[in-house]
PDB file of N, CA and C in Angstrom:
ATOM      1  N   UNK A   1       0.825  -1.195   0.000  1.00  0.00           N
ATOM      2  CA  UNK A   1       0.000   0.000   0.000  1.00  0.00           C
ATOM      3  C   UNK A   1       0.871   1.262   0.000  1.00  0.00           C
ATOM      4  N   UNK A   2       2.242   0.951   1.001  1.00  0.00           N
ATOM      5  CA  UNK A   2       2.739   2.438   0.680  1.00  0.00           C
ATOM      6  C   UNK A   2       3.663   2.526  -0.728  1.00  0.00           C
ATOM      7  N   UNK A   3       3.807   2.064  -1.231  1.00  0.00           N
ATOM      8  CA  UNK A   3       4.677   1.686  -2.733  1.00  0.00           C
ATOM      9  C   UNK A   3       3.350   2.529  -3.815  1.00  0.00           C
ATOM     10  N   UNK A   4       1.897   2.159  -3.644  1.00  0.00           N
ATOM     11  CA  UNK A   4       1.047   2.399  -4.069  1.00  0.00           C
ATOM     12  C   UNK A   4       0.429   4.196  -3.842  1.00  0.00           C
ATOM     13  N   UNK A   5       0.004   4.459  -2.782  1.00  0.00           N
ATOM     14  CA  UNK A   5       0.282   5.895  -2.681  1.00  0.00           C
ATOM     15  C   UNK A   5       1.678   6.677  -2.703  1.00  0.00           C
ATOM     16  N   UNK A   6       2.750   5.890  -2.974  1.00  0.00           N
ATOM     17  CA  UNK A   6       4.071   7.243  -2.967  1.00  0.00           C
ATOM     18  C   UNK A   6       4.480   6.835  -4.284  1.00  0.00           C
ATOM     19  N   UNK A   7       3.285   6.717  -5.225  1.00  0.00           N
ATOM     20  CA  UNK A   7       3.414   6.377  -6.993  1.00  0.00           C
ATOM     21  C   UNK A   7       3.540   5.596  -7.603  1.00  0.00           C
ATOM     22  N   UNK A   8       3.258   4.363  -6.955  1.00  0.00           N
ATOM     23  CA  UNK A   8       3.470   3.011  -7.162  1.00  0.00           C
ATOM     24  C   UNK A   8       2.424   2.512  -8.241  1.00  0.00           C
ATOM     25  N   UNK A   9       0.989   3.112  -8.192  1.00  0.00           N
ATOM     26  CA  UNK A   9       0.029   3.154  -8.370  1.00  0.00           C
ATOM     27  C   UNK A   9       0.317   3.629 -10.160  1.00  0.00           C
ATOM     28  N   UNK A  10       1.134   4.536 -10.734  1.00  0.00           N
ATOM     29  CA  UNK A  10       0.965   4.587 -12.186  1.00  0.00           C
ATOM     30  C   UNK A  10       2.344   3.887 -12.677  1.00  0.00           C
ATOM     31  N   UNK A  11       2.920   2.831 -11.981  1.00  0.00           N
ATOM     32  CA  UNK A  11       3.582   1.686 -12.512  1.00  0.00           C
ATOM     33  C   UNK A  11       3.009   0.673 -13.557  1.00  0.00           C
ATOM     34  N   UNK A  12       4.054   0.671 -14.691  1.00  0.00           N
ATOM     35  CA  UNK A  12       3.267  -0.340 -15.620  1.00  0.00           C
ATOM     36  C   UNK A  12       3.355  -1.554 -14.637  1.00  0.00           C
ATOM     37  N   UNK A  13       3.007  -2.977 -15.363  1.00  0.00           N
ATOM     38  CA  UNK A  13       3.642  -4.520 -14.580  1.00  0.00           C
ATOM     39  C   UNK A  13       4.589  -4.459 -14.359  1.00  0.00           C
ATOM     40  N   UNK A  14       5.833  -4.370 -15.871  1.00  0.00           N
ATOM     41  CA  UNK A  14       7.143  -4.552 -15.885  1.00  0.00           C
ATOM     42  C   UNK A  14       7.966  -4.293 -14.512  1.00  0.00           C
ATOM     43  N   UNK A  15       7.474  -2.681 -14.350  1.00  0.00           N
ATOM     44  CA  UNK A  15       8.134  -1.912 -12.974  1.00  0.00           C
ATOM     45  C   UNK A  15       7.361  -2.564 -12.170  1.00  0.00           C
ATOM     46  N   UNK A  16       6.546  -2.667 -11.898  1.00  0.00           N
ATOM     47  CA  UNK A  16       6.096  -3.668 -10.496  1.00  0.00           C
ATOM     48  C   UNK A  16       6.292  -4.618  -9.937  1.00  0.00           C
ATOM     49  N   UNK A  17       6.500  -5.588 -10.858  1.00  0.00           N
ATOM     50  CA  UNK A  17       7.150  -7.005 -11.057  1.00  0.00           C
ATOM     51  C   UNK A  17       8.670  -6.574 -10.584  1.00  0.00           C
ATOM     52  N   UNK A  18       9.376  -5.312 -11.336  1.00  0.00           N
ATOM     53  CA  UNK A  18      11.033  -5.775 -11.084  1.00  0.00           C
ATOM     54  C   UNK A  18      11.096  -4.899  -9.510  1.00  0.00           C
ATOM     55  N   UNK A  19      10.469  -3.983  -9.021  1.00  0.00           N
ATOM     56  CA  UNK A  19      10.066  -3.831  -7.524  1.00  0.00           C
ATOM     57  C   UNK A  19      10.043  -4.868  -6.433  1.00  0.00           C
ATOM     58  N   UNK A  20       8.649  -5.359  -7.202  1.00  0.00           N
ATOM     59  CA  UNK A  20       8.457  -6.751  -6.063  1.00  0.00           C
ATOM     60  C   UNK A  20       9.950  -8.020  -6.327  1.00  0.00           C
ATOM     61  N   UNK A  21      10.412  -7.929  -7.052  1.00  0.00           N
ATOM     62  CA  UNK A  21      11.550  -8.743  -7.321  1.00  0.00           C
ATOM     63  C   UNK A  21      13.028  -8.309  -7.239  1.00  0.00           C
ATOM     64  N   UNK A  22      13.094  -7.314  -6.492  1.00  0.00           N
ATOM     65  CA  UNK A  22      14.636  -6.168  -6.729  1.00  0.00           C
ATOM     66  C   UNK A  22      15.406  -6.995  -5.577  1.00  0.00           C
ATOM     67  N   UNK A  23      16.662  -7.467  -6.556  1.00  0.00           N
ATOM     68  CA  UNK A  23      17.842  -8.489  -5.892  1.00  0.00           C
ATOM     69  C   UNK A  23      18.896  -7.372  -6.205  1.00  0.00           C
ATOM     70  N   UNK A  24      18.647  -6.314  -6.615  1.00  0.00           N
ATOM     71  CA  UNK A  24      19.765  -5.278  -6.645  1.00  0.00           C
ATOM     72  C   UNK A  24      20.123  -4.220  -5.695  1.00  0.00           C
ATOM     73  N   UNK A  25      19.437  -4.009  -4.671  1.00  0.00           N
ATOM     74  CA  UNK A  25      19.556  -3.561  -3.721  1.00  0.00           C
ATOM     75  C   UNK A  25      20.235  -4.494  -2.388  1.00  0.00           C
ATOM     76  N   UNK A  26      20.996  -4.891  -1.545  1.00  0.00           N
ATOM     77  CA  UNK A  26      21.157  -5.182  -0.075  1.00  0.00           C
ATOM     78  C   UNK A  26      19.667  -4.975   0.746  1.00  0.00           C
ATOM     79  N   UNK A  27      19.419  -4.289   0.775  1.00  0.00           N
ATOM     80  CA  UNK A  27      18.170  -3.391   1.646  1.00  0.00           C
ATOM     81  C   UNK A  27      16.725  -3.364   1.153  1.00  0.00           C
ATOM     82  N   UNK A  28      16.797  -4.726  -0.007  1.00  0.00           N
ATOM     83  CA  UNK A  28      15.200  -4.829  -0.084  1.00  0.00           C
ATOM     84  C   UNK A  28      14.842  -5.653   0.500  1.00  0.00           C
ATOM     85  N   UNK A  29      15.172  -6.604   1.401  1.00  0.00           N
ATOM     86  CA  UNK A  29      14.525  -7.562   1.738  1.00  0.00           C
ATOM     87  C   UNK A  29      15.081  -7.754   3.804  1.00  0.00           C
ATOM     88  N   UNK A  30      14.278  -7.368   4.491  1.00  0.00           N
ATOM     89  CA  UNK A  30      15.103  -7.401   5.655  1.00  0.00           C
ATOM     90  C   UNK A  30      14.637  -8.066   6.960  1.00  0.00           C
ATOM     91  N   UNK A  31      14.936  -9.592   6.929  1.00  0.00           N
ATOM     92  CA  UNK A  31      14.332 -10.527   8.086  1.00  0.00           C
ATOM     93  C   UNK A  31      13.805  -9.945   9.285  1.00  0.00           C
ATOM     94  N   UNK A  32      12.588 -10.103  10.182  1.00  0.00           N
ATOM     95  CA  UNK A  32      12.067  -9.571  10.970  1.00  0.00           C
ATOM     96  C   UNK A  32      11.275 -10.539  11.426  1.00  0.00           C
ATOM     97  N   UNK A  33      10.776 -10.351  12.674  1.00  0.00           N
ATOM     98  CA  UNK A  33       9.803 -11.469  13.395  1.00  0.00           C
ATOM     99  C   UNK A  33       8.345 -10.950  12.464  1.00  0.00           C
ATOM    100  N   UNK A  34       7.602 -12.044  12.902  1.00  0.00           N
ATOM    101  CA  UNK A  34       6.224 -12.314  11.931  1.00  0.00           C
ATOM    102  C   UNK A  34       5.406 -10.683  13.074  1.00  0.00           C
ATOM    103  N   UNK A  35       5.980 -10.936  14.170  1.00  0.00           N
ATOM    104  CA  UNK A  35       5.409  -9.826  15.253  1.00  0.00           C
ATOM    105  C   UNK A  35       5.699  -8.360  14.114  1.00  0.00           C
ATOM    106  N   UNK A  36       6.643  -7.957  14.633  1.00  0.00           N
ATOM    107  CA  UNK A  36       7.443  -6.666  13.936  1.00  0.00           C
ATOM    108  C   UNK A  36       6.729  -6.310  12.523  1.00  0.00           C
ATOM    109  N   UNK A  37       6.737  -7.450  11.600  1.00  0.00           N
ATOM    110  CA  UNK A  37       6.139  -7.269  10.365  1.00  0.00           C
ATOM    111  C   UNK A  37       4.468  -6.728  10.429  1.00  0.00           C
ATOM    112  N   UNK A  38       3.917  -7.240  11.459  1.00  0.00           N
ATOM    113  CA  UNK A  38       2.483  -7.038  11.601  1.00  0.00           C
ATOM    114  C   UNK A  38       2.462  -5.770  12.508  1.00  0.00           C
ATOM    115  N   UNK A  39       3.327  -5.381  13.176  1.00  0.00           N
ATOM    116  CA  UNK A  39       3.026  -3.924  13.754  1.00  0.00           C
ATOM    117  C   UNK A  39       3.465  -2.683  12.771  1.00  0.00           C
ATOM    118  N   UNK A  40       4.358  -3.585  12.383  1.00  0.00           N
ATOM    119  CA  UNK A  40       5.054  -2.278  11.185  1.00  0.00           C
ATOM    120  C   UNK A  40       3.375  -2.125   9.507  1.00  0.00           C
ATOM    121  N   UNK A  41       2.630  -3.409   9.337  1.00  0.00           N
ATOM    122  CA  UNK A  41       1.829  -3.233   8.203  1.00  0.00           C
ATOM    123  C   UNK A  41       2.761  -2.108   7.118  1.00  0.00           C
ATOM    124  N   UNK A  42       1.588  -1.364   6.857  1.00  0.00           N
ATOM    125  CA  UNK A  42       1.985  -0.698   5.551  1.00  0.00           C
ATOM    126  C   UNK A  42       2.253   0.492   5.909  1.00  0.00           C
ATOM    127  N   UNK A  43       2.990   1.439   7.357  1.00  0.00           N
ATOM    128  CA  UNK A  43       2.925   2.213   8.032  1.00  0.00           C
ATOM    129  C   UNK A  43       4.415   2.913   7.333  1.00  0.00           C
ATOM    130  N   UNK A  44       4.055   4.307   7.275  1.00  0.00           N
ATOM    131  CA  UNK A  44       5.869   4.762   6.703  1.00  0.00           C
ATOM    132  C   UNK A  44       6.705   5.389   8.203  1.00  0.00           C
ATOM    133  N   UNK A  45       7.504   5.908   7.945  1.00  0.00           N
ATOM    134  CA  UNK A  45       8.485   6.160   9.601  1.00  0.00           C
ATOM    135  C   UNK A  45       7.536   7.485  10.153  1.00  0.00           C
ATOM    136  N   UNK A  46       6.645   8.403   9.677  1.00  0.00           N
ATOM    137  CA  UNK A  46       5.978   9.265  10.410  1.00  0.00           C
ATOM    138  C   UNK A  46       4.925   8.340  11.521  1.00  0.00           C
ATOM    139  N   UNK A  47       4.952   6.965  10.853  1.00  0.00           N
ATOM    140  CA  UNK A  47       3.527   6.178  11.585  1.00  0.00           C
ATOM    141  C   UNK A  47       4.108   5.461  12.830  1.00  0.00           C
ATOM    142  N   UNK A  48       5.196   4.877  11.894  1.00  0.00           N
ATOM    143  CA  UNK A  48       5.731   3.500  12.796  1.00  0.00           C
ATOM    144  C   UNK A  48       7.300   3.825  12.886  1.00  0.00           C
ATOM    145  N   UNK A  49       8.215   3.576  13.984  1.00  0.00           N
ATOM    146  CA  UNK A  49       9.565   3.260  13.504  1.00  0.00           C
ATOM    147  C   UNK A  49       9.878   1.876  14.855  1.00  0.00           C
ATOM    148  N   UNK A  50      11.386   0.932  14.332  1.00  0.00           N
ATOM    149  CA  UNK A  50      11.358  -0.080  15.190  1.00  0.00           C
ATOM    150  C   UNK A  50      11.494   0.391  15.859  1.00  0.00           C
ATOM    151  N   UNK A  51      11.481  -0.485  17.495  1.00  0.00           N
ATOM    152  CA  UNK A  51      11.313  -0.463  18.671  1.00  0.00           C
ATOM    153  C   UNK A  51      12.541  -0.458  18.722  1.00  0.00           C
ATOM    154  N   UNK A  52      13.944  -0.686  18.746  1.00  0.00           N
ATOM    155  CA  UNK A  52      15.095  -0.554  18.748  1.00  0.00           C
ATOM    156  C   UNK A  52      16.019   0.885  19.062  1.00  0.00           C
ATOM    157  N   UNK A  53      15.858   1.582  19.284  1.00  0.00           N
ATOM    158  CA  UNK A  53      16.429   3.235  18.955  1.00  0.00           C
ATOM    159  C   UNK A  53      17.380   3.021  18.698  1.00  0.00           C
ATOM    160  N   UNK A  54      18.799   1.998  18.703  1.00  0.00           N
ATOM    161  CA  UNK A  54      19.907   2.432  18.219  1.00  0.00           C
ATOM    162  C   UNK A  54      20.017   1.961  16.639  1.00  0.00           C
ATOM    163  N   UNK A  55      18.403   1.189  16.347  1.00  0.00           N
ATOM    164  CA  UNK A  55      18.322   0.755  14.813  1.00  0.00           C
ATOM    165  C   UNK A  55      17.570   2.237  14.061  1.00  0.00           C
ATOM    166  N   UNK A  56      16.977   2.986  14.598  1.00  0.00           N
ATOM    167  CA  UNK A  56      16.382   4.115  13.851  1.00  0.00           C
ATOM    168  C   UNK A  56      16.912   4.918  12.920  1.00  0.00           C
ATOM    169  N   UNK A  57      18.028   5.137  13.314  1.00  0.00           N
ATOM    170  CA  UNK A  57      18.958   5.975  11.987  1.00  0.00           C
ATOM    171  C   UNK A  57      18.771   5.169  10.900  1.00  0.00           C
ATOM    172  N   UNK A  58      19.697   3.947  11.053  1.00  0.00           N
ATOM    173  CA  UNK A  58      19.959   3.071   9.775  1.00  0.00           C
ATOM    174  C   UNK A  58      18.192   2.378   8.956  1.00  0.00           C
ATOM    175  N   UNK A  59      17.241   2.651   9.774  1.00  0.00           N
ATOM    176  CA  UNK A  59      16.238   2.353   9.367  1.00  0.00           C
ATOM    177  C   UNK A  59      15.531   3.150   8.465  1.00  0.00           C
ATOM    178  N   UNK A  60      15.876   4.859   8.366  1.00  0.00           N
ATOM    179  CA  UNK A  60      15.393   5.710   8.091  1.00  0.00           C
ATOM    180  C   UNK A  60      16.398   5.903   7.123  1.00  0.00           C
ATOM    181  N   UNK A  61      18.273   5.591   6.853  1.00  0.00           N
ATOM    182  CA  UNK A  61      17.874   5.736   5.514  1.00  0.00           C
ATOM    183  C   UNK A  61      18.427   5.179   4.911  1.00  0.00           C
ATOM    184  N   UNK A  62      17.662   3.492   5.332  1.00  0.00           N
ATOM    185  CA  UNK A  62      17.317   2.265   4.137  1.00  0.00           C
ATOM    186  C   UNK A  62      15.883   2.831   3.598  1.00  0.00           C
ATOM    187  N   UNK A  63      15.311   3.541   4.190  1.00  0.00           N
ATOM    188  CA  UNK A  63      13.958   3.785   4.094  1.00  0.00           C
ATOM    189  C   UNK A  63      13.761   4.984   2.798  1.00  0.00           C
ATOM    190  N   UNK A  64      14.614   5.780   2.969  1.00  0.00           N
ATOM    191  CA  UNK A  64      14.975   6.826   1.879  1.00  0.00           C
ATOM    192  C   UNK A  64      15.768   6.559   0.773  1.00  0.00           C
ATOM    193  N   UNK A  65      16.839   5.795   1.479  1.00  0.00           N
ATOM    194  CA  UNK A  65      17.451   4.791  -0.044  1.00  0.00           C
ATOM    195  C   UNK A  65      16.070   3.981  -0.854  1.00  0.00           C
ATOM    196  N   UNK A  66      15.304   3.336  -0.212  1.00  0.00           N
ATOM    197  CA  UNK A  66      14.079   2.621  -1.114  1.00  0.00           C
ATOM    198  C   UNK A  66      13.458   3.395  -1.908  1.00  0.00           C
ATOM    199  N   UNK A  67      12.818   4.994  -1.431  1.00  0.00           N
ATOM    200  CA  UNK A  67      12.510   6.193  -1.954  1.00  0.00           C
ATOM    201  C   UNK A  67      13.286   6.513  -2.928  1.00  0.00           C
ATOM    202  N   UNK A  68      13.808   6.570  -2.870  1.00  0.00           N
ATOM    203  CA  UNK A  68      14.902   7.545  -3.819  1.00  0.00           C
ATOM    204  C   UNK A  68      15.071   6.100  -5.103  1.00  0.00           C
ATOM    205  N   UNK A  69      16.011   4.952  -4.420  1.00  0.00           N
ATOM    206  CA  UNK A  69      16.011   4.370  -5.574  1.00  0.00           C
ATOM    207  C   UNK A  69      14.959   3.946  -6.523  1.00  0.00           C
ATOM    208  N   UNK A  70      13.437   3.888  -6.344  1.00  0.00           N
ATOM    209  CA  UNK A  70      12.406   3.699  -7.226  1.00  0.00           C
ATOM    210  C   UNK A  70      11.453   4.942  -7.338  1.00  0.00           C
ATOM    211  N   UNK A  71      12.313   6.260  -7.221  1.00  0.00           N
ATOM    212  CA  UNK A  71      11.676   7.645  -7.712  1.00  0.00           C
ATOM    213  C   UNK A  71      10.288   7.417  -6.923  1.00  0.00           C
ATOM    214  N   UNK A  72      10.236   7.051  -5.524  1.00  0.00           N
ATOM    215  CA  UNK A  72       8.838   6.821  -4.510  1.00  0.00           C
ATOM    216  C   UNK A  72       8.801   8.592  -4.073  1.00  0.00           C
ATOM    217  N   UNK A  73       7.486   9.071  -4.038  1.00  0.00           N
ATOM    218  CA  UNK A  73       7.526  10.251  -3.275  1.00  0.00           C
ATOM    219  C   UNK A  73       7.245   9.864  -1.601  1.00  0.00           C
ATOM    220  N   UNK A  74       7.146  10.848  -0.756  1.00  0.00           N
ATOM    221  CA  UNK A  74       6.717  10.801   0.162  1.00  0.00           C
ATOM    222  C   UNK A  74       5.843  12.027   0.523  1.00  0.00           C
ATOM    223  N   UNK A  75       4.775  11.419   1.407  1.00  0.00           N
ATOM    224  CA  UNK A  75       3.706  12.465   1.565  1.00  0.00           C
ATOM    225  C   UNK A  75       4.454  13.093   2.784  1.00  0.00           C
ATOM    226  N   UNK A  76       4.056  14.633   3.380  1.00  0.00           N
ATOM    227  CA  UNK A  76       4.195  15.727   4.316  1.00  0.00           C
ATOM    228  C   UNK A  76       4.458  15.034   5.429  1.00  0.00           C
ATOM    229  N   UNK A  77       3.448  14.191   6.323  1.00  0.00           N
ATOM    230  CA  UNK A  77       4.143  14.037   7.935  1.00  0.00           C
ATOM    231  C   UNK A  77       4.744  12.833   7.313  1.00  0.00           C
ATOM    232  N   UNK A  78       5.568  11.750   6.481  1.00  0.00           N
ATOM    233  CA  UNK A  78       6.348  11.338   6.205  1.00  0.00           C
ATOM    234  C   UNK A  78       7.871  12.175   5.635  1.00  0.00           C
ATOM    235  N   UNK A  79       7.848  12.962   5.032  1.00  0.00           N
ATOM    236  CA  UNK A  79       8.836  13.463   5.023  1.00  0.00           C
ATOM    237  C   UNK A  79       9.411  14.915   6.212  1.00  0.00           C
ATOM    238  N   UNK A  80       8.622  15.087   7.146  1.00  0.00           N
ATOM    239  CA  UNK A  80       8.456  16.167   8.631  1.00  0.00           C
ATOM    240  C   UNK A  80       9.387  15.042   9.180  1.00  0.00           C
ATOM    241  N   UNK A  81       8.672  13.408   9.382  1.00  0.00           N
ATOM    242  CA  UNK A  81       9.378  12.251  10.374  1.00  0.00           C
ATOM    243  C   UNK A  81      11.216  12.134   9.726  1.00  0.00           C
ATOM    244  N   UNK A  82      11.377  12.268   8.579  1.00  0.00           N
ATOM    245  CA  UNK A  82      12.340  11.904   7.957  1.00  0.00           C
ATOM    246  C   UNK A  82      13.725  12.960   8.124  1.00  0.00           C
ATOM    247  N   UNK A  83      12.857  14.067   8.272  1.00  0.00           N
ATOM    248  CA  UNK A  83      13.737  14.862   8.058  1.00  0.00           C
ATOM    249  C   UNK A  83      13.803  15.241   9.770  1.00  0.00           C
ATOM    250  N   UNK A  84      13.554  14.867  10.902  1.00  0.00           N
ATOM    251  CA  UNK A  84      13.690  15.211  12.243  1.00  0.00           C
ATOM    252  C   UNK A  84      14.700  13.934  12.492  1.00  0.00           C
ATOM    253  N   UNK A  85      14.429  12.850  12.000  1.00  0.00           N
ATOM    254  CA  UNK A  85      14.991  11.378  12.004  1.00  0.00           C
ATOM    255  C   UNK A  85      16.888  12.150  11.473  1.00  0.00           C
ATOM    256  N   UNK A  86      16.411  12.784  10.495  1.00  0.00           N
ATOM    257  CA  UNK A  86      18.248  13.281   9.796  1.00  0.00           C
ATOM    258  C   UNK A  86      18.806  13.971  11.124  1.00  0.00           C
ATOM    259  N   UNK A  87      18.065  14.803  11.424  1.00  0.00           N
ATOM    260  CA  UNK A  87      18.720  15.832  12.239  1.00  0.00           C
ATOM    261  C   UNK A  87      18.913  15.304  13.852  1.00  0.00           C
ATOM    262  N   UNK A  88      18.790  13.922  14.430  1.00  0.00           N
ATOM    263  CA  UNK A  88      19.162  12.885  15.389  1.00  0.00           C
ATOM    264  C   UNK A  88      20.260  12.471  14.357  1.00  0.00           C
ATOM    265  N   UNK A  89      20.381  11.980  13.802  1.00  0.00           N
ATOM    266  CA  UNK A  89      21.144  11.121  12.688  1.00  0.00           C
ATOM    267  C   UNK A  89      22.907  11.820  12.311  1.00  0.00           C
ATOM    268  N   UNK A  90      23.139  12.839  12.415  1.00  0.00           N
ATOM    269  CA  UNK A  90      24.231  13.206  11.851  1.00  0.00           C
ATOM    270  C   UNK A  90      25.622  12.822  10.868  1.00  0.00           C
ATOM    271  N   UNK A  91      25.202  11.653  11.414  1.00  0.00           N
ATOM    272  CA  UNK A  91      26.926  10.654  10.415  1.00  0.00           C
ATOM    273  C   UNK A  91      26.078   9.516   9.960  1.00  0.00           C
ATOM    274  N   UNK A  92      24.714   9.360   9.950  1.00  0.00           N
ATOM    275  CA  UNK A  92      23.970   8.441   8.745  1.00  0.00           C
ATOM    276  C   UNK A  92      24.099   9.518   7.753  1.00  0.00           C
ATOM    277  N   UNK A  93      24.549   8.233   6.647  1.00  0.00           N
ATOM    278  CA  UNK A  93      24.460   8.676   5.289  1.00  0.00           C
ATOM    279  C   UNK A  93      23.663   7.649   4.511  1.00  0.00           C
ATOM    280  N   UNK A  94      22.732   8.276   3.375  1.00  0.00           N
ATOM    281  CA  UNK A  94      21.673   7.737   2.451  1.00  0.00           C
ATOM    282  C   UNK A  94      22.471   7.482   1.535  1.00  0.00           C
ATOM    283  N   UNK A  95      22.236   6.009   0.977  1.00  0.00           N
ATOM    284  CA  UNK A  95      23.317   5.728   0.013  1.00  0.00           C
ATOM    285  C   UNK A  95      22.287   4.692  -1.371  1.00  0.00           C
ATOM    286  N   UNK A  96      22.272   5.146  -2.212  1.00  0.00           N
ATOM    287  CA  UNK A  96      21.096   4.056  -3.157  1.00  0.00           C
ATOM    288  C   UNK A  96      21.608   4.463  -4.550  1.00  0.00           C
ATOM    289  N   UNK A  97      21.416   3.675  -5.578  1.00  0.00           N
ATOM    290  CA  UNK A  97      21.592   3.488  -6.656  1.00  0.00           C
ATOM    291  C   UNK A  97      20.204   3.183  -7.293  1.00  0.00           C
ATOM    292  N   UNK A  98      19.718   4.170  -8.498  1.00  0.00           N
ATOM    293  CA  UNK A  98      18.069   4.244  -9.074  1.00  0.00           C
ATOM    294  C   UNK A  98      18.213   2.405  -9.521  1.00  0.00           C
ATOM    295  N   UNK A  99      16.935   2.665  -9.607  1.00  0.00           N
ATOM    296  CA  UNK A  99      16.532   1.193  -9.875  1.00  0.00           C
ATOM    297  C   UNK A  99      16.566   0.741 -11.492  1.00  0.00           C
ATOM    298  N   UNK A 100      16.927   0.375 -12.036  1.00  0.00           N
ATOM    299  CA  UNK A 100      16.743  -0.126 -13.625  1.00  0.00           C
ATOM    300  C   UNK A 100      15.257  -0.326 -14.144  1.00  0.00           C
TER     301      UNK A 100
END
């Protein structure tokens, strides 16, 4: 759902398919308890972030690397959370390569 409102939604198949299938990234795919997955749903970091605090930086920007590498927008209190998340963050750096 959030892939879908941050423009996911005027994706042909092709791009959807190589989304749901992206082995080119490190950071698309990231093991979690069945718990975590179900509290997190389809929530972006203004909604939800892990329970972890010393994982929040690096969570926020795998989270912007995903953005960025598939040209995803983000709506207002998602990018307010993102950008308060930077300014805790100081020596995280966003690192992504666009998606093919």
């Amino acid at each position: 759902a959030e892939v879908h409102d941050s423009g996911g939604f005027a994706w042909d198949a092709v791009r959807r398919e190589a989304y749901a299938n992206d082995q080119g990234s490190p950071l698309t795919l990231i093991a979690v308890t069945a718990k975590s997955n179900r509290s997190k749903s389809d929530k972006d970091p203004a909604q939800w972030m892990p329970p972890a605090d010393d994982y929040r930086c690096q969570y926020a920007a795998e989270w912007t690397s995903t953005k960025l590498r598939w040209d995803l927008a983000a709506d207002e209190a998602e990018r307010e959370a993102l950008l308060g998340l930077a300014a805790e963050c100081p020596s995280t750096t966003v690192v992504y390569e666009t998606a093919s």
